[in-house]
Protein backbone atom coordinates (compact mmCIF):
# COMPACT_ATOMS: atom_id res chain seq x y z
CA UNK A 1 4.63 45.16 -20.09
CA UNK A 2 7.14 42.45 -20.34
CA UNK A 3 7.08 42.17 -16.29
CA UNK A 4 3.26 41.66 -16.72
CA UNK A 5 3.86 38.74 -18.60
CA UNK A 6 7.01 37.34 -16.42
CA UNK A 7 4.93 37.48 -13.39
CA UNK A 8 2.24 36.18 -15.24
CA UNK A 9 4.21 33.51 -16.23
CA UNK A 10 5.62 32.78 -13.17
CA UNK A 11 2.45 32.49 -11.43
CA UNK A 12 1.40 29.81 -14.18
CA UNK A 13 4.16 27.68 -13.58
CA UNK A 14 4.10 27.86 -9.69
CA UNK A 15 0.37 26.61 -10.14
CA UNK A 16 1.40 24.11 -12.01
CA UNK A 17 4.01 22.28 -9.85
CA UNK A 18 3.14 19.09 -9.00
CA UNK A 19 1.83 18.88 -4.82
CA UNK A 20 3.29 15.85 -2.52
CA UNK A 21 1.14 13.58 -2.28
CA UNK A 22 0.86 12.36 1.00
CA UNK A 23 -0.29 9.09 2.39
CA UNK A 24 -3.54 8.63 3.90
CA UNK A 25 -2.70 5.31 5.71
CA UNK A 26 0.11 4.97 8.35
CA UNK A 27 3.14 2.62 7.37
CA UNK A 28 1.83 0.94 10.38
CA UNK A 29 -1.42 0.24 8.72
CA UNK A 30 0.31 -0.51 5.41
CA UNK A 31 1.84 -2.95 6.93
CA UNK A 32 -0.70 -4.89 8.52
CA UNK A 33 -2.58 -4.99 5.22
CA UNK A 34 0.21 -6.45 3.47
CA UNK A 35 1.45 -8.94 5.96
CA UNK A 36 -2.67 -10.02 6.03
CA UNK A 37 -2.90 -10.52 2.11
CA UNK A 38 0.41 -12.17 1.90
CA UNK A 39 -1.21 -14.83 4.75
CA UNK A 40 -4.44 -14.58 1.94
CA UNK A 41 -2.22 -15.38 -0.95
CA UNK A 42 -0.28 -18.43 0.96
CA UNK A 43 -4.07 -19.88 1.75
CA UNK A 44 -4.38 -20.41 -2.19
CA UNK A 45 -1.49 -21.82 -2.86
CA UNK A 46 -2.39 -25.28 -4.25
CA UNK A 47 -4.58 -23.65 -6.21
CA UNK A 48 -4.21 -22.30 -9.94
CA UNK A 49 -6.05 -20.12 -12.75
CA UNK A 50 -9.44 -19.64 -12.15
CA UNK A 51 -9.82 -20.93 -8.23
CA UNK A 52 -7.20 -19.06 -7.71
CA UNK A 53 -7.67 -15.98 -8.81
CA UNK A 54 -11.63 -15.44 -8.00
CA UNK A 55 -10.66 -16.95 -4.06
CA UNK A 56 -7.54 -14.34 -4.41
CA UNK A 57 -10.10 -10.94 -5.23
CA UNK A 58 -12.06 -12.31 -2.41
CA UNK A 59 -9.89 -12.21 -0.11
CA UNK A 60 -8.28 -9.48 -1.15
CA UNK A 61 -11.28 -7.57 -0.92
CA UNK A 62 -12.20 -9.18 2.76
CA UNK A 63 -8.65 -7.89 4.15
CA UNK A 64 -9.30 -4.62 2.84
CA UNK A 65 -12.68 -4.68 4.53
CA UNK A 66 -11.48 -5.82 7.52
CA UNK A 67 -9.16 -3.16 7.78
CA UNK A 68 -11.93 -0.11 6.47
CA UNK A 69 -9.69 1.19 3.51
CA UNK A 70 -10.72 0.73 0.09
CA UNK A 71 -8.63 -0.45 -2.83
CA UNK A 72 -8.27 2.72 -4.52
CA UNK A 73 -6.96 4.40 -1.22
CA UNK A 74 -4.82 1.14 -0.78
CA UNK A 75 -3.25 1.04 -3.90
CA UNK A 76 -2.96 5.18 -4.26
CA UNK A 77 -0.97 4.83 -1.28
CA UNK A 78 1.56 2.32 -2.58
CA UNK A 79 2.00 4.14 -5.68
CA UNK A 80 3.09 7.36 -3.39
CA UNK A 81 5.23 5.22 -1.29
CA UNK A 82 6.50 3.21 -3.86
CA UNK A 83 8.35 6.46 -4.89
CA UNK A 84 10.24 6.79 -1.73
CA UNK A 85 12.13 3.42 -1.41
CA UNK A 86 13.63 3.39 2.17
CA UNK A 87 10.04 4.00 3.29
CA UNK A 88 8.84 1.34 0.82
CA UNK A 89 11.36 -1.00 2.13
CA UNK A 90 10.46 -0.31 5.83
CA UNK A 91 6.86 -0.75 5.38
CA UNK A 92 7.48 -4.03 3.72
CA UNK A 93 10.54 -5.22 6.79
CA UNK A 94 7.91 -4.20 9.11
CA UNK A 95 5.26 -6.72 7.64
CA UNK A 96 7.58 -9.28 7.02
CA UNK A 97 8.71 -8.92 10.67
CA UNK A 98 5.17 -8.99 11.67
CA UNK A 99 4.80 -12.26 9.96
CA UNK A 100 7.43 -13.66 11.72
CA UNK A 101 5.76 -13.19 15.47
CA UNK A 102 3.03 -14.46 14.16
CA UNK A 103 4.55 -17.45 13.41
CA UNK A 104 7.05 -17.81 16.13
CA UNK A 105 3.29 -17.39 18.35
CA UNK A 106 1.63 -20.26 16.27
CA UNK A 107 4.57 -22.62 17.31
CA UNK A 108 4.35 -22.07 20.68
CA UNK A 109 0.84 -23.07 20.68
CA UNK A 110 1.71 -26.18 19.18
């Protein structure tokens, strides 16, 4: 009887382990969208409180769109990132990095 009830147990706690989360969007992708709302949040910066913030969920929400995630997928996916730091830290070198062509481009069109 007592083997009943340490498999049964057993079973209950393997069920109840916690599954990886995985990430649904690529750190590519992650990227992208956060080298594209750091250019959003640098377009309101001589504004403050209100402005700001109303022009800041708008364009938050256009880069989003523009991209086809959604903010809950977005922001699901940085929390399970955001618990493995050298991938958190690449995603964000690669945006910053991707910032940086884009404005080494912009000069040479100048």
């Amino acid at each position: 009887m007592t083997r009943i009830v340490g498999i049964f147990l057993l079973c209950c706690l393997a069920a109840c382990a916690e599954k990886e989360e995985k990430p649904v969007l690529s750190n590519e992708q992650l990227s992208r969208i956060m080298a594209d709302l750091f250019i959003a949040d640098a377009a309101t910066t001589g504004l403050a409180g209100f402005e700001k913030d109303s022009l800041m969920r708008v364009y938050f929400d256009q880069v989003l769109s523009m991209h086809h995630v959604t903010k809950e997928a977005y922001e699901n996916d940085l929390r399970i990132i955001a618990r493995d730091l050298p991938r958190m830290e690449g995603v964000v070198r690669q945006a910053s990095e991707m910032l940086n062509k884009e404005k080494k481009a912009d000069k040479k069109g100048e």
